[in-house]
PDB file of N, CA and C in Angstrom:
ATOM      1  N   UNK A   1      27.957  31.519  34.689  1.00  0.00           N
ATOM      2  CA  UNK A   1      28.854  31.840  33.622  1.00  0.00           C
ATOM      3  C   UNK A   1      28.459  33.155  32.984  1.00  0.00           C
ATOM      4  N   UNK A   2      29.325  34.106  32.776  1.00  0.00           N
ATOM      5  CA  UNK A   2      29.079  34.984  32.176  1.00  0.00           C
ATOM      6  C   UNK A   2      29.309  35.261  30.909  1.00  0.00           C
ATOM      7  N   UNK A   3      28.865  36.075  29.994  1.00  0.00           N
ATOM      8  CA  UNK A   3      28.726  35.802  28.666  1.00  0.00           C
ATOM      9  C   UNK A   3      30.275  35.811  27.553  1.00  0.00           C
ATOM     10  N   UNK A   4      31.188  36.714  28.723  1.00  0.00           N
ATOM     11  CA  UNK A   4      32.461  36.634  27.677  1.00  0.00           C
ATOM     12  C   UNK A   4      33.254  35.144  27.712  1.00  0.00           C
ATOM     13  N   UNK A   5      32.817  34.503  28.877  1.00  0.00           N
ATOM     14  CA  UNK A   5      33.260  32.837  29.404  1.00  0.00           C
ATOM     15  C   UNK A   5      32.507  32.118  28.331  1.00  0.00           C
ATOM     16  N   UNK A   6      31.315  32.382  27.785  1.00  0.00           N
ATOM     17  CA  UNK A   6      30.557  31.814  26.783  1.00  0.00           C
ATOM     18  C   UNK A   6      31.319  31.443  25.684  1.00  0.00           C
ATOM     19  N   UNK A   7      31.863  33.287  25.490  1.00  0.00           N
ATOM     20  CA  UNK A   7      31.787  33.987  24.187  1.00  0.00           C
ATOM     21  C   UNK A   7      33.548  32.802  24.092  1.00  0.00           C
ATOM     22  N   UNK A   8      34.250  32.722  24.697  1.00  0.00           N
ATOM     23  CA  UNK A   8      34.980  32.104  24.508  1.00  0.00           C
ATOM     24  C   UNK A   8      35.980  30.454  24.467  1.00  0.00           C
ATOM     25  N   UNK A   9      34.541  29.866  24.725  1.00  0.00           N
ATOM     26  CA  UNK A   9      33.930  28.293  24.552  1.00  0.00           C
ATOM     27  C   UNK A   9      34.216  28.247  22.818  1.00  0.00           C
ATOM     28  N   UNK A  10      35.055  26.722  22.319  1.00  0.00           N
ATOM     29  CA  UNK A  10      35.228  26.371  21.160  1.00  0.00           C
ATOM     30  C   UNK A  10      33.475  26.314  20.432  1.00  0.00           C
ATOM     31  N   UNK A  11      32.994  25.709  20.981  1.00  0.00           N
ATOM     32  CA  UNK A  11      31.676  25.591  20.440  1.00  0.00           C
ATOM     33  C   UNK A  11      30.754  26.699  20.204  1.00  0.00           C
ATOM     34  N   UNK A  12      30.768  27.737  20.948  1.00  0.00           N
ATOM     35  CA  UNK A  12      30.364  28.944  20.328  1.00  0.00           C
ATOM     36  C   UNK A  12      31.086  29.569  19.737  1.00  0.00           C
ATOM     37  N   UNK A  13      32.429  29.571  19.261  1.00  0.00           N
ATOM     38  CA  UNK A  13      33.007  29.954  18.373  1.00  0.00           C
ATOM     39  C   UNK A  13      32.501  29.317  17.110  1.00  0.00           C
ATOM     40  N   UNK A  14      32.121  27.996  16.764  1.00  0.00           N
ATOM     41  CA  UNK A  14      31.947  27.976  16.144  1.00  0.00           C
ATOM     42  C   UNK A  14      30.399  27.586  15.526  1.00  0.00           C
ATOM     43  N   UNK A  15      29.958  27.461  16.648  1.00  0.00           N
ATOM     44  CA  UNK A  15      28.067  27.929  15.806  1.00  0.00           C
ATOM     45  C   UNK A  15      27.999  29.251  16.103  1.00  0.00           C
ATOM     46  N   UNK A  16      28.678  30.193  16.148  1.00  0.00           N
ATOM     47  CA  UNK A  16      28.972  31.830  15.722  1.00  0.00           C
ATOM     48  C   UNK A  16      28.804  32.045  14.355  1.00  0.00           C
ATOM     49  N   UNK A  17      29.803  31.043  13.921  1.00  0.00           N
ATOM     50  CA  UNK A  17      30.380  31.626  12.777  1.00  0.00           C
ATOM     51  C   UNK A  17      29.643  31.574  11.598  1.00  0.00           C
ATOM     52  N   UNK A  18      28.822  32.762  11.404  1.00  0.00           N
ATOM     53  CA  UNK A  18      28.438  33.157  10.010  1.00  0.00           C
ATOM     54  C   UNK A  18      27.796  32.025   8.995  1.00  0.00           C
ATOM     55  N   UNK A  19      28.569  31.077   8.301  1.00  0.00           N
ATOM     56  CA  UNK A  19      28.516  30.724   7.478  1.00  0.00           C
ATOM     57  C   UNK A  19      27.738  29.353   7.930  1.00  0.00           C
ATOM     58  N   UNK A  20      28.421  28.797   9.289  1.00  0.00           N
ATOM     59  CA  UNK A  20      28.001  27.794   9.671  1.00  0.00           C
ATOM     60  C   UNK A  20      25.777  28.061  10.175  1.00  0.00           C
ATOM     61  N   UNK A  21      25.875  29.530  10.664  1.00  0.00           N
ATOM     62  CA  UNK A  21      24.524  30.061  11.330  1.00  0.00           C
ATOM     63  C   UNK A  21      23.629  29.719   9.848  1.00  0.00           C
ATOM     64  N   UNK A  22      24.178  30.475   8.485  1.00  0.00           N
ATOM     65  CA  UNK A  22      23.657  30.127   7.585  1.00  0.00           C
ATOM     66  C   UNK A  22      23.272  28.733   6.899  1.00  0.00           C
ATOM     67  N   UNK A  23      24.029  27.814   7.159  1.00  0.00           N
ATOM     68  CA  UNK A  23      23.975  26.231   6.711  1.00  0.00           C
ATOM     69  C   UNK A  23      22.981  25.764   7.455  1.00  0.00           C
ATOM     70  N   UNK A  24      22.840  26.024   8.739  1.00  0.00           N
ATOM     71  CA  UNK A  24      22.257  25.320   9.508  1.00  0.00           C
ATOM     72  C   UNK A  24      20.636  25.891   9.242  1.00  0.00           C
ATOM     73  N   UNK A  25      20.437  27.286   9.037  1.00  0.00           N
ATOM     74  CA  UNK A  25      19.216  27.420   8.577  1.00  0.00           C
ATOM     75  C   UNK A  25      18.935  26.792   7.523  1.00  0.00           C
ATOM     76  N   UNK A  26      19.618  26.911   6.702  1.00  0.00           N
ATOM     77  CA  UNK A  26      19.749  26.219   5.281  1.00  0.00           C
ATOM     78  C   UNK A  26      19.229  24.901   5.278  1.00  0.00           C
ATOM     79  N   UNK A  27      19.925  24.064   6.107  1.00  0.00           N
ATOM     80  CA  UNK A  27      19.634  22.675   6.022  1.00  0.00           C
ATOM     81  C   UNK A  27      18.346  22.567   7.228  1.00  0.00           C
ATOM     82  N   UNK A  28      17.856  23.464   7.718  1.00  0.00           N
ATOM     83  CA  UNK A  28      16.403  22.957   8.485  1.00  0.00           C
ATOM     84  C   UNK A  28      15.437  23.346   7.867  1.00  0.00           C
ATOM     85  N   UNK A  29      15.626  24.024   6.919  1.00  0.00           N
ATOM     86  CA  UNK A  29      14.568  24.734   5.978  1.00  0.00           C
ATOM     87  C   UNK A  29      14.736  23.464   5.024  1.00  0.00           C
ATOM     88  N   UNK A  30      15.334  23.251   4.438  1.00  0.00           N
ATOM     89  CA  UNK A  30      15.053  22.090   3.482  1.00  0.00           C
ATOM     90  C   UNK A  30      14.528  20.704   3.776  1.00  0.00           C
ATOM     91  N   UNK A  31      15.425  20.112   4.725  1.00  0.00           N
ATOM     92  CA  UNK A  31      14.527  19.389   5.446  1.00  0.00           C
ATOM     93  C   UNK A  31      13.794  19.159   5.675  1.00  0.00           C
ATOM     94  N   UNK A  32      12.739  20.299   6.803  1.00  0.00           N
ATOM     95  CA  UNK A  32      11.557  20.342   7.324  1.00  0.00           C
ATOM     96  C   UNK A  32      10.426  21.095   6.801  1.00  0.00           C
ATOM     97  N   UNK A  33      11.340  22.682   6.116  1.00  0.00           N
ATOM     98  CA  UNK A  33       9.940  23.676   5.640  1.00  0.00           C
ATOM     99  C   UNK A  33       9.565  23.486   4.527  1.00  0.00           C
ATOM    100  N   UNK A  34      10.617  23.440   3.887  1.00  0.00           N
ATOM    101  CA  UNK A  34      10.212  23.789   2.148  1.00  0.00           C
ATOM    102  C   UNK A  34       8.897  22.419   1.511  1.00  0.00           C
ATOM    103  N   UNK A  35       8.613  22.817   0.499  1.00  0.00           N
ATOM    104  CA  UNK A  35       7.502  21.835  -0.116  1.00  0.00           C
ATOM    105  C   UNK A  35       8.495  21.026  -0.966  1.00  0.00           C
ATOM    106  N   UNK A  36       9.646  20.827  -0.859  1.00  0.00           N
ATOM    107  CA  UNK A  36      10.415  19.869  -1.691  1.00  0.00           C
ATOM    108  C   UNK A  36      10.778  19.161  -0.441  1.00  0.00           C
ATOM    109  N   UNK A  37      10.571  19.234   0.881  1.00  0.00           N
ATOM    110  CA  UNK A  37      11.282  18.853   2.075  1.00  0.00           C
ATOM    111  C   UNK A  37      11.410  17.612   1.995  1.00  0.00           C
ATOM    112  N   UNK A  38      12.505  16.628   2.649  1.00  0.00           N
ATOM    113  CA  UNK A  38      12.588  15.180   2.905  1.00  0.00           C
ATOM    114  C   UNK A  38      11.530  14.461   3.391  1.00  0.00           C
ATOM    115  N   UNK A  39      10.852  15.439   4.302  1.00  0.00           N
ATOM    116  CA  UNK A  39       9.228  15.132   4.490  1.00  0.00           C
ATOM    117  C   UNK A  39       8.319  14.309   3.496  1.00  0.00           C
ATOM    118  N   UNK A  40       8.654  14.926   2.957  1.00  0.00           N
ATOM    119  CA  UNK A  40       7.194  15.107   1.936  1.00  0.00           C
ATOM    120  C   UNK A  40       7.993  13.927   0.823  1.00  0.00           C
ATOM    121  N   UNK A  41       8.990  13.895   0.450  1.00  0.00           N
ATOM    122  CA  UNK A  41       9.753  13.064  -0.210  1.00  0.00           C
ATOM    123  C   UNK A  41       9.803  11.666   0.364  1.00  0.00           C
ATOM    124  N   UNK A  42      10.210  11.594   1.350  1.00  0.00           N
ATOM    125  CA  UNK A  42       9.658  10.538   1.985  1.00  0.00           C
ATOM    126  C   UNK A  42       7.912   9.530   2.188  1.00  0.00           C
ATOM    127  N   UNK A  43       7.066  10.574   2.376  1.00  0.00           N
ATOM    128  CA  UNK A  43       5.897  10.410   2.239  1.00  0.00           C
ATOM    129  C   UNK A  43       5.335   9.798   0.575  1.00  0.00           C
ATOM    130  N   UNK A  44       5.982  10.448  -0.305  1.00  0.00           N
ATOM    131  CA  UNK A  44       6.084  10.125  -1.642  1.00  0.00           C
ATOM    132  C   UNK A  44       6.369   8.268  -2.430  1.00  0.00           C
ATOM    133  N   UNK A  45       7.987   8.538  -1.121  1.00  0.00           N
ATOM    134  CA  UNK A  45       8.584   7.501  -1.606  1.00  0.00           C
ATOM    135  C   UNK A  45       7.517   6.295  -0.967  1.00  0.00           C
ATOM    136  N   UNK A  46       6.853   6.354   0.263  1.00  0.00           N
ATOM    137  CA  UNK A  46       6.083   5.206   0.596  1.00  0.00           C
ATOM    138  C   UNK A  46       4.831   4.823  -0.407  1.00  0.00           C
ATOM    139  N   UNK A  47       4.214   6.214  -0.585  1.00  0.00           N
ATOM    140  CA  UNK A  47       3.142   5.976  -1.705  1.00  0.00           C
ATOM    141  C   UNK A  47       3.772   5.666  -3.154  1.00  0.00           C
ATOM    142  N   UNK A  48       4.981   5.339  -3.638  1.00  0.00           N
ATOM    143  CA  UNK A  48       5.274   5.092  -4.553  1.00  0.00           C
ATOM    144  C   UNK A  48       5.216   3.666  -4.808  1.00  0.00           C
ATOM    145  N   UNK A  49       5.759   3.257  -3.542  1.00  0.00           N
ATOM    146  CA  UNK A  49       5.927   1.700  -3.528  1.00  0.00           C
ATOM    147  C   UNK A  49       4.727   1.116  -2.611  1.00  0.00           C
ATOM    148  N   UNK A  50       3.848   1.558  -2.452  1.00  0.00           N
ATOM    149  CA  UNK A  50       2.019   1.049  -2.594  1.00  0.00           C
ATOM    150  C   UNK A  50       2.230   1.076  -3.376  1.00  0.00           C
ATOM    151  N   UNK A  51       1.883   1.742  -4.142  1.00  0.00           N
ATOM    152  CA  UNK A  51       1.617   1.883  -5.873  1.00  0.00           C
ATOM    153  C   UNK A  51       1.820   0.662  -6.848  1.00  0.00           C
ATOM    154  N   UNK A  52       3.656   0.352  -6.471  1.00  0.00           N
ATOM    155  CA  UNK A  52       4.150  -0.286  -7.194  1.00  0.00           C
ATOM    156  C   UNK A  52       3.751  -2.031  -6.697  1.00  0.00           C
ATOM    157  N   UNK A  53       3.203  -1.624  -5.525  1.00  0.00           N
ATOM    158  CA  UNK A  53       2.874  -3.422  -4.836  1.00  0.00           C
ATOM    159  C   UNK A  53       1.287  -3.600  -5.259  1.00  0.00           C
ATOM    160  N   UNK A  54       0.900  -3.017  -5.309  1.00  0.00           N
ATOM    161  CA  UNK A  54      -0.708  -2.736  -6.395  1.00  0.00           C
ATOM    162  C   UNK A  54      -0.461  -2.875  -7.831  1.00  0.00           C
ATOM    163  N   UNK A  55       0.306  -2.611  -8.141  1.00  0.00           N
ATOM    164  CA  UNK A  55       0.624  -2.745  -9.668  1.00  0.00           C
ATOM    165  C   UNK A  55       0.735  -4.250  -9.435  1.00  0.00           C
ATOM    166  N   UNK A  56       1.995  -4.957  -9.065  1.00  0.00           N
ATOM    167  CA  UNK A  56       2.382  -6.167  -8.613  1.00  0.00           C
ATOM    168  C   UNK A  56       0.956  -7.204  -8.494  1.00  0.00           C
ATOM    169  N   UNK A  57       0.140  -6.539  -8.101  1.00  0.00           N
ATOM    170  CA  UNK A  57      -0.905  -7.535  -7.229  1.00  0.00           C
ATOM    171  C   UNK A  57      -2.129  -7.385  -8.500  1.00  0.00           C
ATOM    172  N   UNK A  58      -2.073  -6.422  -9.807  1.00  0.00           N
ATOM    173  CA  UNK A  58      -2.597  -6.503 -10.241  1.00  0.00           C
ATOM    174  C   UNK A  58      -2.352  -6.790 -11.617  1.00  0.00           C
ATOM    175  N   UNK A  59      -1.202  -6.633 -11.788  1.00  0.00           N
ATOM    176  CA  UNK A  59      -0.353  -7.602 -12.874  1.00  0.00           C
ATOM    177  C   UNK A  59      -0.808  -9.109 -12.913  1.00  0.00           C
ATOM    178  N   UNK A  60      -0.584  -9.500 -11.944  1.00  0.00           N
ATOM    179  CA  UNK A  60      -0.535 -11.335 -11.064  1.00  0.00           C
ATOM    180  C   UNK A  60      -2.155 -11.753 -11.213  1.00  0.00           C
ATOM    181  N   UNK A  61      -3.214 -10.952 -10.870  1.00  0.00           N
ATOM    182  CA  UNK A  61      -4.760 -10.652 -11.003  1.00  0.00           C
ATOM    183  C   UNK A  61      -5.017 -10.709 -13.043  1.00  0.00           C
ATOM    184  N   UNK A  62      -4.505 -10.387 -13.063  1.00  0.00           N
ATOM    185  CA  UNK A  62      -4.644 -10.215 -14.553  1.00  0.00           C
ATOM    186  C   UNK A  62      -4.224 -11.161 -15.592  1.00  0.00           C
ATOM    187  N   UNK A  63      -3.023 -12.173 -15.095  1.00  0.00           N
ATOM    188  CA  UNK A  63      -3.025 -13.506 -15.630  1.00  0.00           C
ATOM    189  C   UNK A  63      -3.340 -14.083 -15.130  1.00  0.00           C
ATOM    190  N   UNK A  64      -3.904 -14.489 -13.779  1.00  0.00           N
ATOM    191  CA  UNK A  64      -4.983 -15.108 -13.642  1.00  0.00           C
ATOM    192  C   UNK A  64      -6.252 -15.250 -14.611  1.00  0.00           C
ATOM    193  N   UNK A  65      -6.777 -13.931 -14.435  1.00  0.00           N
ATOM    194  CA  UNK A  65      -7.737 -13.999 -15.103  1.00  0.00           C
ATOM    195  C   UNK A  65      -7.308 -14.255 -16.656  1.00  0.00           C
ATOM    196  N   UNK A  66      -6.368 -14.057 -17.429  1.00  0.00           N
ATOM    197  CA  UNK A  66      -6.207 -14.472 -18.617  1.00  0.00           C
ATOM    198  C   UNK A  66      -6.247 -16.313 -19.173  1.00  0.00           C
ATOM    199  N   UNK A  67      -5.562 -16.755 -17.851  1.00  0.00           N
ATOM    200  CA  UNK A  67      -5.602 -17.898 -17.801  1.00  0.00           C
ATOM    201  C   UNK A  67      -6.931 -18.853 -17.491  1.00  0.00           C
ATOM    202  N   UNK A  68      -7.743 -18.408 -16.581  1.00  0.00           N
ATOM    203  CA  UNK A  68      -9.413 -18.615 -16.940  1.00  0.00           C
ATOM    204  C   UNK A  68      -9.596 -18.687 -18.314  1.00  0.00           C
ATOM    205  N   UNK A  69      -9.423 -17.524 -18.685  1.00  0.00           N
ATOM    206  CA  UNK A  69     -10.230 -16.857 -20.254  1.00  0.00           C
ATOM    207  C   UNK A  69      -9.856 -17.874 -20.732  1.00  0.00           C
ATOM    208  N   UNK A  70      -8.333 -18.042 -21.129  1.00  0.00           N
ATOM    209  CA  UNK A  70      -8.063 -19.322 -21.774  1.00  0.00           C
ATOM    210  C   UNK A  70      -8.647 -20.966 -21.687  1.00  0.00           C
ATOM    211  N   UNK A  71      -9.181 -21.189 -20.865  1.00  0.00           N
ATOM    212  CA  UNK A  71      -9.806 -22.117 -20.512  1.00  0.00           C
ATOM    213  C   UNK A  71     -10.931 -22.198 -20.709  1.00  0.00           C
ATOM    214  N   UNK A  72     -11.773 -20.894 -20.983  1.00  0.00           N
ATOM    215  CA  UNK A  72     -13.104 -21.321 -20.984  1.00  0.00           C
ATOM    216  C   UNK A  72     -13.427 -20.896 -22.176  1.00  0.00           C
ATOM    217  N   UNK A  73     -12.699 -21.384 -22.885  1.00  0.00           N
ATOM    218  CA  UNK A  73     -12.824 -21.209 -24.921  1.00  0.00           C
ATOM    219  C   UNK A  73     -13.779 -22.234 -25.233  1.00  0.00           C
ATOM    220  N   UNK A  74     -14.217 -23.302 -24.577  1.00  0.00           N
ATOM    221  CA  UNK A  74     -14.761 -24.813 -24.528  1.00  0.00           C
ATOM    222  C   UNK A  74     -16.029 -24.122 -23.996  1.00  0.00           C
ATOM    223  N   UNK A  75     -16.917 -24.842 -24.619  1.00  0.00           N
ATOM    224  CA  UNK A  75     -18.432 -24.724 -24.452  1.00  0.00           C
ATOM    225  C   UNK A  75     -18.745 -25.423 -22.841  1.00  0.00           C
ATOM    226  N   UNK A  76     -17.751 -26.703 -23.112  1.00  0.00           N
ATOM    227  CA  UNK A  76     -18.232 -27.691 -21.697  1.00  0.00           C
ATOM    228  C   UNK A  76     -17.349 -26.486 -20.316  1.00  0.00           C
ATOM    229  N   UNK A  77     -16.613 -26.086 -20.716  1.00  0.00           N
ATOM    230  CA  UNK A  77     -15.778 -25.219 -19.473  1.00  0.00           C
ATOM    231  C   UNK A  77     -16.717 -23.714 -19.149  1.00  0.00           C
ATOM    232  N   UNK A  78     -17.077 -23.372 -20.274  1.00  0.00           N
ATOM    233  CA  UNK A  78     -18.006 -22.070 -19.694  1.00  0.00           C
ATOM    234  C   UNK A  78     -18.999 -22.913 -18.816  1.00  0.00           C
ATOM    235  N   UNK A  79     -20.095 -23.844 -19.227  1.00  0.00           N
ATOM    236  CA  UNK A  79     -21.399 -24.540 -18.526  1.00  0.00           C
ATOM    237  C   UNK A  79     -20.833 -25.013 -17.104  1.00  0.00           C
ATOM    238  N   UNK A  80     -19.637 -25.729 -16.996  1.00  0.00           N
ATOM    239  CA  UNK A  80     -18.960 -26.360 -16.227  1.00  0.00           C
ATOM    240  C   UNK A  80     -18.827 -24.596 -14.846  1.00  0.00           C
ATOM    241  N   UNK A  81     -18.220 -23.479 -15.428  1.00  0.00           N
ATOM    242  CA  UNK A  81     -17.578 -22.380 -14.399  1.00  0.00           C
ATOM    243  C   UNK A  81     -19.382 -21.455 -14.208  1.00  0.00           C
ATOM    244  N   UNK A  82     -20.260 -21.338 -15.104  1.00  0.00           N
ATOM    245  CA  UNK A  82     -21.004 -20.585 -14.601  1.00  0.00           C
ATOM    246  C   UNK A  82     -22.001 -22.241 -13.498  1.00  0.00           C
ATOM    247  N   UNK A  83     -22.024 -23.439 -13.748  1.00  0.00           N
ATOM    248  CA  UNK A  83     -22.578 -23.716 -12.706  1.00  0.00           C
ATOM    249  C   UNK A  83     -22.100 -23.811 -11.825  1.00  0.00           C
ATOM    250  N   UNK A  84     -20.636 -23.772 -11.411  1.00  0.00           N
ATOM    251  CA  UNK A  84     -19.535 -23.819  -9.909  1.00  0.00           C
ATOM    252  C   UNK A  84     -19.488 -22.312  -9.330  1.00  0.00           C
ATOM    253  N   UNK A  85     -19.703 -21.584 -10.263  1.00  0.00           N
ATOM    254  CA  UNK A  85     -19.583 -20.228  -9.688  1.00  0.00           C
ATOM    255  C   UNK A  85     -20.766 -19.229  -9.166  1.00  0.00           C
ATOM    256  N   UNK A  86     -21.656 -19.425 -10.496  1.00  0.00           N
ATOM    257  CA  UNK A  86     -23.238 -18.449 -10.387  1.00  0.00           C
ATOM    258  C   UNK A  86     -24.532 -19.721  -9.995  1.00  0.00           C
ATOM    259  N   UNK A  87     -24.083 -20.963  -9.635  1.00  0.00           N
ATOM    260  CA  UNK A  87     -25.499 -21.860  -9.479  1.00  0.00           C
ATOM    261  C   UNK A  87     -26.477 -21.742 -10.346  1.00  0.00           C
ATOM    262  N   UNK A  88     -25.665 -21.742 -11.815  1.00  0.00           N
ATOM    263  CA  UNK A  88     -26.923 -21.775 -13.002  1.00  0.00           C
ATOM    264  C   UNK A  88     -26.888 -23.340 -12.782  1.00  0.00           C
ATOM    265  N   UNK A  89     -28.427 -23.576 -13.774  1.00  0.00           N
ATOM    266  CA  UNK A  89     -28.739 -24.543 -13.956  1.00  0.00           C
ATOM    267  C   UNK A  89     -29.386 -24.908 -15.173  1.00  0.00           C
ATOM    268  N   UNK A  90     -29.667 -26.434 -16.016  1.00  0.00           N
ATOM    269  CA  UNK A  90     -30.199 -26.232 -16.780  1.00  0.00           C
ATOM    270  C   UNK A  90     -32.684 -26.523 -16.653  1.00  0.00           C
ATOM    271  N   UNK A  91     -32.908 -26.725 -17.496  1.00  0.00           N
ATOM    272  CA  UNK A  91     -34.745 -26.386 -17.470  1.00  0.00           C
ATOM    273  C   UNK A  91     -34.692 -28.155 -16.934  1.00  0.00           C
ATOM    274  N   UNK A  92     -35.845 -28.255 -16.166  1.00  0.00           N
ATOM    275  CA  UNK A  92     -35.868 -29.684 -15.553  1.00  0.00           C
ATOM    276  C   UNK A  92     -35.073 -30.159 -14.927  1.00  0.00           C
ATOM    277  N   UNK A  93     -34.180 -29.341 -13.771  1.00  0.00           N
ATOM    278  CA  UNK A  93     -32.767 -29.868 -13.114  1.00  0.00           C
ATOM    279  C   UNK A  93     -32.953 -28.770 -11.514  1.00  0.00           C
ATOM    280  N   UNK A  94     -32.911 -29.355 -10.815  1.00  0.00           N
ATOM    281  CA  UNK A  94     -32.708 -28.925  -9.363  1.00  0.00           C
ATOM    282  C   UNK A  94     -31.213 -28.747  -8.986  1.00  0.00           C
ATOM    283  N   UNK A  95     -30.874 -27.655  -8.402  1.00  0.00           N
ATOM    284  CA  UNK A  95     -29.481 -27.940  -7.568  1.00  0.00           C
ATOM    285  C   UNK A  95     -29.185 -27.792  -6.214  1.00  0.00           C
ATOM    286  N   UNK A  96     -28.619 -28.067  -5.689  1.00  0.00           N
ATOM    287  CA  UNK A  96     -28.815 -28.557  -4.321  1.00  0.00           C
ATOM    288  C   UNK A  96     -27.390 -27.924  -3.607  1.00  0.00           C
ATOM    289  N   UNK A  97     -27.020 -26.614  -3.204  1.00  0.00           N
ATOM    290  CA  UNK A  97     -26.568 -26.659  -2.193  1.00  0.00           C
ATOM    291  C   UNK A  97     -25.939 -26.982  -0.790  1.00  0.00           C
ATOM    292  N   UNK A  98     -24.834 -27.718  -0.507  1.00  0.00           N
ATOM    293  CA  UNK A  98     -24.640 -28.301   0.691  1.00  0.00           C
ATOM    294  C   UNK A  98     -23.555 -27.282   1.669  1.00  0.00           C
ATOM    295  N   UNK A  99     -24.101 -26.732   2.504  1.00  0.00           N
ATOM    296  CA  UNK A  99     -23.337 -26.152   3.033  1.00  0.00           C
ATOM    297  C   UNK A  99     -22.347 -27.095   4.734  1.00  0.00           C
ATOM    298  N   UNK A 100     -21.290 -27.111   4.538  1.00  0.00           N
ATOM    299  CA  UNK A 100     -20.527 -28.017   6.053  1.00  0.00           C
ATOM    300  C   UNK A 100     -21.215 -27.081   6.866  1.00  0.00           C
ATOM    301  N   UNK A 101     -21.485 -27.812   8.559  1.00  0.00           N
ATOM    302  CA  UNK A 101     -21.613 -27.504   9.653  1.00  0.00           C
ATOM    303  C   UNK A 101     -20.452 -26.164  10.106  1.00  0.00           C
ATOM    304  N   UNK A 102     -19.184 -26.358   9.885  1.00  0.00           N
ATOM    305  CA  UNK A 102     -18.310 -25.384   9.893  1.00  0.00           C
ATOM    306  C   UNK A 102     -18.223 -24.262   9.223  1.00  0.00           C
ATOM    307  N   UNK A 103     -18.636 -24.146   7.941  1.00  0.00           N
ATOM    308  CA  UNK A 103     -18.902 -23.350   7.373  1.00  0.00           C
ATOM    309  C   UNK A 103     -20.338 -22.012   7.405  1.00  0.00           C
ATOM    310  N   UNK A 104     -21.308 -22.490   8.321  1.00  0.00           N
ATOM    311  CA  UNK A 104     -22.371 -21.359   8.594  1.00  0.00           C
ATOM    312  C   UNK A 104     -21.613 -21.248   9.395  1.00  0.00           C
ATOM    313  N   UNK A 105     -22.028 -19.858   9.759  1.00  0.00           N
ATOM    314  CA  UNK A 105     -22.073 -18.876  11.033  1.00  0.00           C
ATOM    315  C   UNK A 105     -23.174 -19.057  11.658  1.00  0.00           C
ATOM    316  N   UNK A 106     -22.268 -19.306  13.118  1.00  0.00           N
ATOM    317  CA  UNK A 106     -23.398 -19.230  14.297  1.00  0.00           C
ATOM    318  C   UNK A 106     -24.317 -18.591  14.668  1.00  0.00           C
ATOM    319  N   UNK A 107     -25.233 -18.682  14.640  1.00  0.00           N
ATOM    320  CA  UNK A 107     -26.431 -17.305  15.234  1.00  0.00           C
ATOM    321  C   UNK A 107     -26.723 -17.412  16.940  1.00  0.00           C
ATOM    322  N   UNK A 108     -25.996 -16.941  17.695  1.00  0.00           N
ATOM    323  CA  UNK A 108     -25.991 -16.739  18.855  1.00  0.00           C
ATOM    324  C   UNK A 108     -26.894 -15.911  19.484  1.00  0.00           C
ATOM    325  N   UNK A 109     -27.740 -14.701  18.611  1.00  0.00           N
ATOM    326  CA  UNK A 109     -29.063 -14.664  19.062  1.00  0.00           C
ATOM    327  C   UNK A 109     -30.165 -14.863  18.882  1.00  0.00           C
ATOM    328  N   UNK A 110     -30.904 -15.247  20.133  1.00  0.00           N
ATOM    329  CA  UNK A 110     -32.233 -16.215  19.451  1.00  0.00           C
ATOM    330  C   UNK A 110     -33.488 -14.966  19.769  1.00  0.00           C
TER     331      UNK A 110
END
């Protein structure tokens, strides 16, 4: 094909035309180059909504823990959570640990 057979194809008539040559830079530059690009907007929008599922997860973390607090206003509920939790104990009292068979880990080397 030679170039005036080109030159006179609908479709190069009209990615010829001027205005259209300009749009099209237009819209790949925004898109892809610029620092406002859909790129980067996109990238944004994912770290936004981490963000917002961390917030979520720490909202939910936080009445939890309020709801503890509330509970352990009682003298017998603090004694009661630090011996279930930290294995305090009181003076003249042993505690005893039971760990299930399922629960250690195997030591496979000897």
């Amino acid at each position: 094909m030679k170039f005036k057979e080109i030159k006179q194809k609908r479709w190069f008539k009209v990615l010829g035309n001027t205005y259209v040559l300009v749009g099209l830079i237009f819209l790949i530059w925004m898109l892809f180059l610029d620092t406002n690009s859909w790129l980067t907007h996109r990238e944004l929008n994912a770290e936004i909504n981490e963000l917002n599922n961390n917030k979520a997860y720490y909202l939910k973390e936080t009445q939890k823990d309020k709801q503890t607090l509330s509970t352990l206003t009682d003298s017998i509920e603090i004694e009661r959570f630090a011996r279930e939790t930290y294995f305090m104990k009181r003076k003249n009292e042993e505690v005893y640990i039971i760990e299930y068979e399922d629960s250690l880990k195997n030591n496979t080397s000897k």
